[in-house]
C-alpha atoms as a PDB file:
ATOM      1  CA  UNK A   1     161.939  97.291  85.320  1.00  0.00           C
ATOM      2  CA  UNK A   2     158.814  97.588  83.499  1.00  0.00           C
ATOM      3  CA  UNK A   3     157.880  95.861  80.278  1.00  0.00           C
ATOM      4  CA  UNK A   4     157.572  98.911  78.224  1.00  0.00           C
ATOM      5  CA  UNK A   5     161.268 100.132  79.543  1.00  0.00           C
ATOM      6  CA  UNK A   6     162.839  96.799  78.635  1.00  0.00           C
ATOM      7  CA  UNK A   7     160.861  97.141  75.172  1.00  0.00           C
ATOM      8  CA  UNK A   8     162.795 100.804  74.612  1.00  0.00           C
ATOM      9  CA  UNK A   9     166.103  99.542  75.607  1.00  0.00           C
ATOM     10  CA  UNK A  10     165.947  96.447  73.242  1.00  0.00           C
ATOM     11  CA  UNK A  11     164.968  98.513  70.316  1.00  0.00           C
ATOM     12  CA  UNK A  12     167.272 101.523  71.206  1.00  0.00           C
ATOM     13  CA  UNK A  13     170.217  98.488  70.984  1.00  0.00           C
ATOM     14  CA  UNK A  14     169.139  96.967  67.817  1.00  0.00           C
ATOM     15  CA  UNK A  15     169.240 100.550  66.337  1.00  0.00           C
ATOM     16  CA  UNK A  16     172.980 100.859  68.202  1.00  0.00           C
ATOM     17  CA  UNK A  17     173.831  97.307  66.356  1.00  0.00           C
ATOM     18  CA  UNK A  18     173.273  98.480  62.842  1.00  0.00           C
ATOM     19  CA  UNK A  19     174.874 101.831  63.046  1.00  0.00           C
ATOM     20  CA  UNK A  20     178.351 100.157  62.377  1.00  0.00           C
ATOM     21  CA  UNK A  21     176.656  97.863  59.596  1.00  0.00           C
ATOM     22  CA  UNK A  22     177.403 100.010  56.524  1.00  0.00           C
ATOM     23  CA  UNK A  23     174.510  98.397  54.118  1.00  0.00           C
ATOM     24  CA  UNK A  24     177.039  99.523  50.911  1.00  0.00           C
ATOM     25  CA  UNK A  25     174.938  97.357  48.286  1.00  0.00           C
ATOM     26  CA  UNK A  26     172.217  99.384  46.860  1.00  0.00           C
ATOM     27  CA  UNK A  27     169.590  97.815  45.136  1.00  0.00           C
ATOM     28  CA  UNK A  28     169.972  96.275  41.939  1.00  0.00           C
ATOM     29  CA  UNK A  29     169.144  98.599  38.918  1.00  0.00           C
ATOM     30  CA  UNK A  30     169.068  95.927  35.750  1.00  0.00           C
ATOM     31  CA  UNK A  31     165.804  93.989  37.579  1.00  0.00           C
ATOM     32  CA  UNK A  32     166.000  91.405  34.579  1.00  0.00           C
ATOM     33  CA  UNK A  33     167.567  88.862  36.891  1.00  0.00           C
ATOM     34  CA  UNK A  34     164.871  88.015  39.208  1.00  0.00           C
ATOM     35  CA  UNK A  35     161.722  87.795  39.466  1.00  0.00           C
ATOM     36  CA  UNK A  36     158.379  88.103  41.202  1.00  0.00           C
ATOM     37  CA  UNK A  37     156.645  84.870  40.107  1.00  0.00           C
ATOM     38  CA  UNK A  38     156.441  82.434  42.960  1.00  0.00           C
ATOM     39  CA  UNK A  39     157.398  78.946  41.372  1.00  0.00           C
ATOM     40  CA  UNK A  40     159.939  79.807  38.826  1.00  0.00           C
ATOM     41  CA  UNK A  41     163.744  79.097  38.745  1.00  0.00           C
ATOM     42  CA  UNK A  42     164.171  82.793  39.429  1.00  0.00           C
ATOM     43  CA  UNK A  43     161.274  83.658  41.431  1.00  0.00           C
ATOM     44  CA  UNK A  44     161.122  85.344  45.384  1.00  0.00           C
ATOM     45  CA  UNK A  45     161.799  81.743  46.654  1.00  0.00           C
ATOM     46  CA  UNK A  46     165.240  81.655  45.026  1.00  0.00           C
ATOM     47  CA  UNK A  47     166.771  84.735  44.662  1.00  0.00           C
ATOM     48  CA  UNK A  48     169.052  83.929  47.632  1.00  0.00           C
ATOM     49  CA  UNK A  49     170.358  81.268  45.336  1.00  0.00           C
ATOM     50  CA  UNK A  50     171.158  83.220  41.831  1.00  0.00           C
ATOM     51  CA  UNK A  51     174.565  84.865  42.904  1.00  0.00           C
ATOM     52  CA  UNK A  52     176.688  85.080  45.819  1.00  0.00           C
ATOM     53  CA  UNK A  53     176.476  88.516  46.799  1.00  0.00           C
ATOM     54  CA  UNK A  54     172.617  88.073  47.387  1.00  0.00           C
ATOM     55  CA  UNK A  55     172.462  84.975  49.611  1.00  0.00           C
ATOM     56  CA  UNK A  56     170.795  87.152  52.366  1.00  0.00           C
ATOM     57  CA  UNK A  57     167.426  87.299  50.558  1.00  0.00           C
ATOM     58  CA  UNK A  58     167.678  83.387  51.655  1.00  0.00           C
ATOM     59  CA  UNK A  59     169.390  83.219  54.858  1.00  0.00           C
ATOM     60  CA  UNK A  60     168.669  86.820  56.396  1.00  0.00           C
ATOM     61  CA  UNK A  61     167.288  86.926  59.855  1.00  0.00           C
ATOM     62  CA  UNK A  62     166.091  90.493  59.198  1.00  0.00           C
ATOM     63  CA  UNK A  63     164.514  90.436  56.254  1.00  0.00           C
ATOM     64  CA  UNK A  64     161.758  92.908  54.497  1.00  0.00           C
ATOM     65  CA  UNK A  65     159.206  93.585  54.148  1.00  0.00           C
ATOM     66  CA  UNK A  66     157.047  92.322  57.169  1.00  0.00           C
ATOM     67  CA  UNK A  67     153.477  92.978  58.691  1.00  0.00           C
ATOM     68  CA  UNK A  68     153.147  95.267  61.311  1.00  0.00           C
ATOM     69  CA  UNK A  69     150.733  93.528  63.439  1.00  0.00           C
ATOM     70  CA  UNK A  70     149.621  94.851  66.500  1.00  0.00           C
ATOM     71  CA  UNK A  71     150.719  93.103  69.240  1.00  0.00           C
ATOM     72  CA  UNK A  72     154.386  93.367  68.039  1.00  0.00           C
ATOM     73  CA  UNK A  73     154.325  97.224  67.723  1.00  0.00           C
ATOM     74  CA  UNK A  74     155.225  99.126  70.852  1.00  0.00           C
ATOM     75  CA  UNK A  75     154.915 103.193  71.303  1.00  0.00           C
ATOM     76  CA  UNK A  76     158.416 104.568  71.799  1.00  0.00           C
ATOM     77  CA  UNK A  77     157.808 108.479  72.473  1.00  0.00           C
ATOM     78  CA  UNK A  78     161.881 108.941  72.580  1.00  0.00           C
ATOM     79  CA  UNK A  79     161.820 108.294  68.700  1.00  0.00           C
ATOM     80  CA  UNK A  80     160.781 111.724  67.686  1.00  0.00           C
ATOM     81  CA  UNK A  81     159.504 113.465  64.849  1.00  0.00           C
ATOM     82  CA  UNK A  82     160.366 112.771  61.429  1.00  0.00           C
ATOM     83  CA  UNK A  83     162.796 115.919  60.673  1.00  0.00           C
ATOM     84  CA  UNK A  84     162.213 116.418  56.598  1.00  0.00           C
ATOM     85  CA  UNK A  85     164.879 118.546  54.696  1.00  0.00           C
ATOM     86  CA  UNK A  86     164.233 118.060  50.842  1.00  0.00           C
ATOM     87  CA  UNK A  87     164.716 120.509  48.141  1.00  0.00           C
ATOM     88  CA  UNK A  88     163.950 120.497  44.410  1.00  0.00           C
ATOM     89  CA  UNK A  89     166.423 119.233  41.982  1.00  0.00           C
ATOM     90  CA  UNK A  90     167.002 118.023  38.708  1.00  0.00           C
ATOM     91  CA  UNK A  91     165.619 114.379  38.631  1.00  0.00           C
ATOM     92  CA  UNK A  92     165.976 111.227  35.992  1.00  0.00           C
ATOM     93  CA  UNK A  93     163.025 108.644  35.755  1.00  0.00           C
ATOM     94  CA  UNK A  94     164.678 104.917  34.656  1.00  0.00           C
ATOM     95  CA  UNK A  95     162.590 101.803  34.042  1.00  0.00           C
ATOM     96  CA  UNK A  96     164.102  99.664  35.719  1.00  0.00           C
ATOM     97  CA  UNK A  97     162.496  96.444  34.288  1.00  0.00           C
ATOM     98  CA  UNK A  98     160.077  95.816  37.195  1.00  0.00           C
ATOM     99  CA  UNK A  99     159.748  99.176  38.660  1.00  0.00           C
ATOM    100  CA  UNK A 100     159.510 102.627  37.678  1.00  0.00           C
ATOM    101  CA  UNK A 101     162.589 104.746  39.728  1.00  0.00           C
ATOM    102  CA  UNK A 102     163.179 108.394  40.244  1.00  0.00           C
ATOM    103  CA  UNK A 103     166.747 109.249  40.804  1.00  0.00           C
ATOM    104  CA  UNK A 104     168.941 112.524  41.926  1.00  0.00           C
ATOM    105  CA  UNK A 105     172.398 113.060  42.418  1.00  0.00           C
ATOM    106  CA  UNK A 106     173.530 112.078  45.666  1.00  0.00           C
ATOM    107  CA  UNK A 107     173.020 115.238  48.012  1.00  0.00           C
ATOM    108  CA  UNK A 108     170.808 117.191  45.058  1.00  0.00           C
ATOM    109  CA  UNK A 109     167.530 116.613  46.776  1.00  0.00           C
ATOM    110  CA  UNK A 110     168.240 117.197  50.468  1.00  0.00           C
ATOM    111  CA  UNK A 111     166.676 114.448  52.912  1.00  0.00           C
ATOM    112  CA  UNK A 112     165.568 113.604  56.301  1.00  0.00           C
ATOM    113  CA  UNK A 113     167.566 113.394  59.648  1.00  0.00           C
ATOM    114  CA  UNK A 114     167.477 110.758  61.968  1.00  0.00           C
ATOM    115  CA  UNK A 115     169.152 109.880  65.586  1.00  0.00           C
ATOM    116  CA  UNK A 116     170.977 112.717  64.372  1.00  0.00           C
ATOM    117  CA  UNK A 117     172.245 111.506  60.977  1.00  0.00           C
ATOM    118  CA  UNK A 118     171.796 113.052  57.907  1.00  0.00           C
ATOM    119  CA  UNK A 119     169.569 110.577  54.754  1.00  0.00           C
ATOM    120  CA  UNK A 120     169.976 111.635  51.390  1.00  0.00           C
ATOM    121  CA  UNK A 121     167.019 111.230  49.016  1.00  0.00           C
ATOM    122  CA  UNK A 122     168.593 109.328  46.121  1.00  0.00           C
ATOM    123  CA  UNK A 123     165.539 107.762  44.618  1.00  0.00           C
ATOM    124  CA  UNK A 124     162.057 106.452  44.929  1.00  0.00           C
ATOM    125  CA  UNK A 125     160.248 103.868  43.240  1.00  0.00           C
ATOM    126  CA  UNK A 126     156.506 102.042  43.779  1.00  0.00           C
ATOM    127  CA  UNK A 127     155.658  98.626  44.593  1.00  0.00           C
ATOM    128  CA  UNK A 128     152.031  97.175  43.655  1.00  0.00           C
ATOM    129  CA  UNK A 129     150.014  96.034  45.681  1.00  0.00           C
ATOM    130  CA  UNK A 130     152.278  97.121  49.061  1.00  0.00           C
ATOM    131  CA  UNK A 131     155.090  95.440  50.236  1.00  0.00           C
ATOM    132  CA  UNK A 132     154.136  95.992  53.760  1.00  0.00           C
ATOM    133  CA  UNK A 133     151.075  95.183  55.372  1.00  0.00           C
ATOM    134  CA  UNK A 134     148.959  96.397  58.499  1.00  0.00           C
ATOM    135  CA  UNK A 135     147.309  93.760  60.925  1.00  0.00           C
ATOM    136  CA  UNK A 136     147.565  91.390  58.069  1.00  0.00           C
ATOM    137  CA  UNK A 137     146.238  93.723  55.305  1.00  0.00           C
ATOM    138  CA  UNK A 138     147.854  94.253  52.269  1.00  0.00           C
ATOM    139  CA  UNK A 139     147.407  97.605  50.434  1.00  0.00           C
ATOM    140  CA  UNK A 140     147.121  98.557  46.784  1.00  0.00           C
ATOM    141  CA  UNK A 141     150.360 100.403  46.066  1.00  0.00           C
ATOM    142  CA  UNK A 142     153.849 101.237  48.443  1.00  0.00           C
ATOM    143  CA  UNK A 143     156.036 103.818  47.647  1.00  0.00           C
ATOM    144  CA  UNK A 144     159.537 103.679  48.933  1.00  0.00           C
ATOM    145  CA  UNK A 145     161.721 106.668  49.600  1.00  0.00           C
ATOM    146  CA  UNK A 146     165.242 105.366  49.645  1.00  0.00           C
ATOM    147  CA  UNK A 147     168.062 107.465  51.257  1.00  0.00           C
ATOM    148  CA  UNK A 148     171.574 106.892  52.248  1.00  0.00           C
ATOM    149  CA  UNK A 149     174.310 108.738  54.547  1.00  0.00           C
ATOM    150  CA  UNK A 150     177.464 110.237  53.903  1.00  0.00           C
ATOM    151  CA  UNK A 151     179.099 106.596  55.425  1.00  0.00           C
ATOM    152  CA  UNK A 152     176.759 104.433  53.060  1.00  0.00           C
ATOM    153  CA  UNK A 153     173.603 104.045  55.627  1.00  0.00           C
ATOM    154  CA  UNK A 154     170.549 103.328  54.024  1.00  0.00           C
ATOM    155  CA  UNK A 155     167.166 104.211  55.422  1.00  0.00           C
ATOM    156  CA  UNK A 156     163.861 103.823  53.585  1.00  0.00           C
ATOM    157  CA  UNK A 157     160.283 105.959  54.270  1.00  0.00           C
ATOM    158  CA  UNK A 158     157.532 103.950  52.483  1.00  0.00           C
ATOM    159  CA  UNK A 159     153.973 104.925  52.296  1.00  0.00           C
ATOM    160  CA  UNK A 160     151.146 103.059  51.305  1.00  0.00           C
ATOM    161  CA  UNK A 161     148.146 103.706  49.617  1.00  0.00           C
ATOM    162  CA  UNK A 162     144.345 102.324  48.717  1.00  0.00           C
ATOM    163  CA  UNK A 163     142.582 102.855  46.088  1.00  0.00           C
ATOM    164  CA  UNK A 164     140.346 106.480  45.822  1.00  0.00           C
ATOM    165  CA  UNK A 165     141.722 110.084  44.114  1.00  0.00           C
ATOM    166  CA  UNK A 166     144.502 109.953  41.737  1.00  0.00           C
ATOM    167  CA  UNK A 167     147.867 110.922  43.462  1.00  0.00           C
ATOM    168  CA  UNK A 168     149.105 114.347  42.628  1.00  0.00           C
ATOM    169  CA  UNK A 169     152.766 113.283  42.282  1.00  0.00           C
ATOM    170  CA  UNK A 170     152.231 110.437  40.109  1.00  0.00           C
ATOM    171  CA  UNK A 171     149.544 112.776  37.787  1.00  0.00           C
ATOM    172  CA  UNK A 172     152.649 115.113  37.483  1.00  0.00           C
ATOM    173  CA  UNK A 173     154.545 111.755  36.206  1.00  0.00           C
ATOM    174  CA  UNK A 174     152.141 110.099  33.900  1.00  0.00           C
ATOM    175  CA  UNK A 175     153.785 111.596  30.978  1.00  0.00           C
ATOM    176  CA  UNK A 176     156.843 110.305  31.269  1.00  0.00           C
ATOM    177  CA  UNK A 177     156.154 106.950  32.961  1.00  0.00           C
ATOM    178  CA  UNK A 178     154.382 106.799  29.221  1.00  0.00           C
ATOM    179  CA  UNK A 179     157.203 107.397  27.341  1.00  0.00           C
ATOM    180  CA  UNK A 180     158.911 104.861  29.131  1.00  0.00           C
ATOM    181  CA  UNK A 181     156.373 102.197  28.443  1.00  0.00           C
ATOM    182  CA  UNK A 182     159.041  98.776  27.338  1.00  0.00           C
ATOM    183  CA  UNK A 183     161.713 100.621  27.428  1.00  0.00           C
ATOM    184  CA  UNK A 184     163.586  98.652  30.124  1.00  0.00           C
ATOM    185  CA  UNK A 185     166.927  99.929  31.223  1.00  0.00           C
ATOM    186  CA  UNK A 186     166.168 103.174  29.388  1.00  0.00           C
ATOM    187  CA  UNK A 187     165.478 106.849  31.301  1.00  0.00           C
ATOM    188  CA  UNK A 188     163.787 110.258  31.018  1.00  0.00           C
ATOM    189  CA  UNK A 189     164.741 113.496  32.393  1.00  0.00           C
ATOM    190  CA  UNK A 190     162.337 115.183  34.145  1.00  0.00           C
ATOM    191  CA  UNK A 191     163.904 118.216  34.932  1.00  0.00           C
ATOM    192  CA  UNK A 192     163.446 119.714  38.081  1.00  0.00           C
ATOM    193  CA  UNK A 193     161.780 117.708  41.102  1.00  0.00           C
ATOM    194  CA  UNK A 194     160.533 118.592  44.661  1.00  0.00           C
ATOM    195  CA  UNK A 195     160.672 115.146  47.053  1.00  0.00           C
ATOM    196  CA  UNK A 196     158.022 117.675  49.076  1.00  0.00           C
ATOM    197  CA  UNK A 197     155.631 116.764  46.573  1.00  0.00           C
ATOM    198  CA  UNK A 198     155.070 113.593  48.591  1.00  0.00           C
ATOM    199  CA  UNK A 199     152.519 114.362  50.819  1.00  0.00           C
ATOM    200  CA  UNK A 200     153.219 111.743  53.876  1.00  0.00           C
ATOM    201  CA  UNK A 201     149.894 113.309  55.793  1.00  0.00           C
ATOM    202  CA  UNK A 202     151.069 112.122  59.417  1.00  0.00           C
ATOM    203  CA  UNK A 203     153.597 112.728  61.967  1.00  0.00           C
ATOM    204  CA  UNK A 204     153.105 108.973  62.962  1.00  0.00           C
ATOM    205  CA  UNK A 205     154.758 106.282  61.842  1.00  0.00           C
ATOM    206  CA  UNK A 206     156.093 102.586  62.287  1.00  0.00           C
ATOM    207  CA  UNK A 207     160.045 102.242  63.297  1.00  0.00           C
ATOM    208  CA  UNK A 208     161.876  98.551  62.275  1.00  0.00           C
ATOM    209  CA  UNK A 209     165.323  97.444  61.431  1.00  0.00           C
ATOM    210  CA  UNK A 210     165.104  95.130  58.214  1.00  0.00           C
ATOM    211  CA  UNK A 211     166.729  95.253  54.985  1.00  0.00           C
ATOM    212  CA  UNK A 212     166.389  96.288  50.956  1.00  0.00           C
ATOM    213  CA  UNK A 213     163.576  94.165  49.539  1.00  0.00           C
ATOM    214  CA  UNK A 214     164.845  93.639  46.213  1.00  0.00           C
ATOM    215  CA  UNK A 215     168.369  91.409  45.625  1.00  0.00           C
ATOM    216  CA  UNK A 216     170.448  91.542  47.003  1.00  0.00           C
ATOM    217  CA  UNK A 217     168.628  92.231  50.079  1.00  0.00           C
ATOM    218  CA  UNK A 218     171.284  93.345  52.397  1.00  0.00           C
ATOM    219  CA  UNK A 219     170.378  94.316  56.104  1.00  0.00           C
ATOM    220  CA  UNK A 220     171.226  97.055  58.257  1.00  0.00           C
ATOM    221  CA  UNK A 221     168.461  99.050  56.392  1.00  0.00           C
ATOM    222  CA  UNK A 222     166.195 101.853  58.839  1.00  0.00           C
ATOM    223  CA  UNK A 223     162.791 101.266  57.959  1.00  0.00           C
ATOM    224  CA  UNK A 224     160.219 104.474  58.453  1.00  0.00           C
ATOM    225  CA  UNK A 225     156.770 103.551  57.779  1.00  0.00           C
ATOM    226  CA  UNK A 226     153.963 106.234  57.708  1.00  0.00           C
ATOM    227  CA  UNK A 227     151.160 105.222  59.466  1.00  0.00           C
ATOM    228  CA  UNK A 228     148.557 107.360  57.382  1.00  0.00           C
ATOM    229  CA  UNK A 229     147.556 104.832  54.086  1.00  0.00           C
ATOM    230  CA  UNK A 230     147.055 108.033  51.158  1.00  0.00           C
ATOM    231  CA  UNK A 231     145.009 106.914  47.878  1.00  0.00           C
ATOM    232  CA  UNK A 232     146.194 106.544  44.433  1.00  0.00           C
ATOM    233  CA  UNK A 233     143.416 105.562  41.298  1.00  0.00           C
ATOM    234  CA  UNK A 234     143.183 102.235  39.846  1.00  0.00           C
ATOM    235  CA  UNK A 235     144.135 104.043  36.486  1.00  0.00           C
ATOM    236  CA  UNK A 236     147.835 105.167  37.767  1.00  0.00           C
ATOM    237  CA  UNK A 237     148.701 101.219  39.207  1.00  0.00           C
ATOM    238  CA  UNK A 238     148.231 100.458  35.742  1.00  0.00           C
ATOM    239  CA  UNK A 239     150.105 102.511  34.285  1.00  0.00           C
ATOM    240  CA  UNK A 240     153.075 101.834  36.689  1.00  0.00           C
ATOM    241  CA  UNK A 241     152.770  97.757  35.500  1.00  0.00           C
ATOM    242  CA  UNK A 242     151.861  98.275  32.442  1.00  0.00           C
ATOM    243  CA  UNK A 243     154.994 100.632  31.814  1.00  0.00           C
ATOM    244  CA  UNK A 244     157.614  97.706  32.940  1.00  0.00           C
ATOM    245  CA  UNK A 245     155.992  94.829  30.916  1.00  0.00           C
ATOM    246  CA  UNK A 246     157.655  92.063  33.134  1.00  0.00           C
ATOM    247  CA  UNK A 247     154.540  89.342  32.170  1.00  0.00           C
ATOM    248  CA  UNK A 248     154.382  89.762  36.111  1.00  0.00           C
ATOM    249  CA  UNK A 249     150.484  91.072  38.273  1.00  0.00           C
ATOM    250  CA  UNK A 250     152.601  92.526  40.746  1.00  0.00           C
ATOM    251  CA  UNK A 251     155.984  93.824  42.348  1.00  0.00           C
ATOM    252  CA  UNK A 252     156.162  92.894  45.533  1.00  0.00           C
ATOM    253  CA  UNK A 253     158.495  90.428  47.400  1.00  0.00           C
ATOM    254  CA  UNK A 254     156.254  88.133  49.688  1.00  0.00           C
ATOM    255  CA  UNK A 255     156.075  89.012  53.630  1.00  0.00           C
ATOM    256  CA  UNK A 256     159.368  87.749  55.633  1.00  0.00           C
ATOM    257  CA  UNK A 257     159.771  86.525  58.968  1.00  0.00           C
ATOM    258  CA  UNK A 258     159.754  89.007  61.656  1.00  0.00           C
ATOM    259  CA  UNK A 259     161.902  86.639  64.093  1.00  0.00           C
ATOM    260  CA  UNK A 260     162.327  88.735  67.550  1.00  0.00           C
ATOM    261  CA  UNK A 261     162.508  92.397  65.917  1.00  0.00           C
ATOM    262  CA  UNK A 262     160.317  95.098  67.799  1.00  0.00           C
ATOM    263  CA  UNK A 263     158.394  97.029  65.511  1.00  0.00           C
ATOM    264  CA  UNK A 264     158.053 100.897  66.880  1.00  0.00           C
ATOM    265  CA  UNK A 265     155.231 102.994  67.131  1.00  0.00           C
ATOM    266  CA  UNK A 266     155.807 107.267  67.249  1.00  0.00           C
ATOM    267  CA  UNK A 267     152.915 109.667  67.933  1.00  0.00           C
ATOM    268  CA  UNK A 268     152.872 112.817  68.999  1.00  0.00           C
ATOM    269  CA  UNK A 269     151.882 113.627  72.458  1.00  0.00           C
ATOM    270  CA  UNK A 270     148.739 115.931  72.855  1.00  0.00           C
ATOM    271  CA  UNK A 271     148.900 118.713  74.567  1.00  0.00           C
ATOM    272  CA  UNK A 272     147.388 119.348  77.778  1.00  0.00           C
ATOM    273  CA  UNK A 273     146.453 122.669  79.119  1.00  0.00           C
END
């Protein structure tokens, strides 16, 4: 059987192995119990540590994020294209102590299908610099789409960006990620939302099983990467920091071990004539 075959089955069976994993523990929204300073009693290094519930951030074999290097992605046609069915809604913005969130009610905002399942958008939030990285490089922002299925599923789209024009979706936000400014815990209502306003700007994208990268880091979690990095101004990663006030540079949990997962590539086939 060829290499590329036994590459498609493996990955089509980790995907089989999580379906029956119901990842029910969402992240954590009062972010005042960790932290993202390497070195401290509450920092990355030891949040498997600070309760129970959230000893897979230390002991997970499938932990995010990761890098997707080169030589571990493989191009697996059979994935498909990303099916997107959002719709606007009434949205809340929350600051959540080291991120800025944007929440709907569960169902509200429509989602994405995939293997056949229904996601539904429940909220989005950035990281700075990215979570992820490509071939080792790290961007300067991640923003991470996080939706869940009628039996508790959780599967995340993240998209990076460098730095270049402003983003239009976080110009529309500006405003209220303002008014937010050290108000942790506190929220905004933004009225009426359209999750289409995130421009992905490719059909390809990065396929991996991992997990939720903030405690309690629970696996079972789809991971959908787009492959296109977007840009975003210095001036609006500021803003998103500055807006928390959590004495911390960044957001971002530290690259975890990939172990034996196969990273998936899709892209679309051209068309011959």
């Amino acid at each position: 059987m060829a290499l590329q075959n036994l590459v498609a089955i493996s990955f089509a069976f980790a995907l089989l192995l999580s379906n029956p994993m119901l990842t029910k523990s969402q992240e954590v929204e009062d972010e005042r119990e960790f932290s993202y300073v390497t070195g401290t009693e509450n920092g990355p290094e030891h949040w498997g540590e600070i309760h129970k519930e959230w000893s897979e951030c230390g002991k997970g074999e499938m932990q995010s994020p990761i890098d997707l290097h080169h030589q571990r992605v493989q191009v697996l046609d059979y994935l498909g294209p990303l099916t997107r069915k959002y719709q606007p809604a009434d949205a809340v913005m929350v600051n959540r102590g080291h991120d800025i969130s944007v929440k709907w009610e569960e169902g509200a905002a429509g989602g994405i299908l995939l293997n056949g399942t229904e996601y539904f958008l429940r909220q989005l939030h950035w990281h700075a610099p990215s979570e992820h990285s490509i071939n080792g490089v790290r961007y300067s922002l991640e923003l991470h789409m996080v939706h869940q299925s009628a039996d508790k599923k959780i599967a995340v789209v993240g998209i990076m960006y460098k730095i270049g024009r402003p983003d239009p979706l976080l110009a529309k936000m500006e405003h209220y990620i303002t008014m937010l400014k050290d108000a942790e815990g506190e929220e905004e209502k933004l009225g009426m939302i359209d999750p289409e306003d995130v421009k992905w700007g490719s059909r390809k994208y990065y396929r991996y099983m991992g997990s939720l990268t903030t405690p309690p880091c629970t696996e079972g979690v789809m991971w959908t990467i787009i492959k296109k990095v977007r840009t975003v101004s210095r001036e609006q990663i500021h803003l998103l920091r500055e807006a928390v006030h959590d004495e911390s540079q960044m957001n971002a949990r530290p690259k975890q071990e990939i172990n034996d997962r196969v990273i998936g590539l899709y892209r679309p086939r051209k068309v011959r004539y």
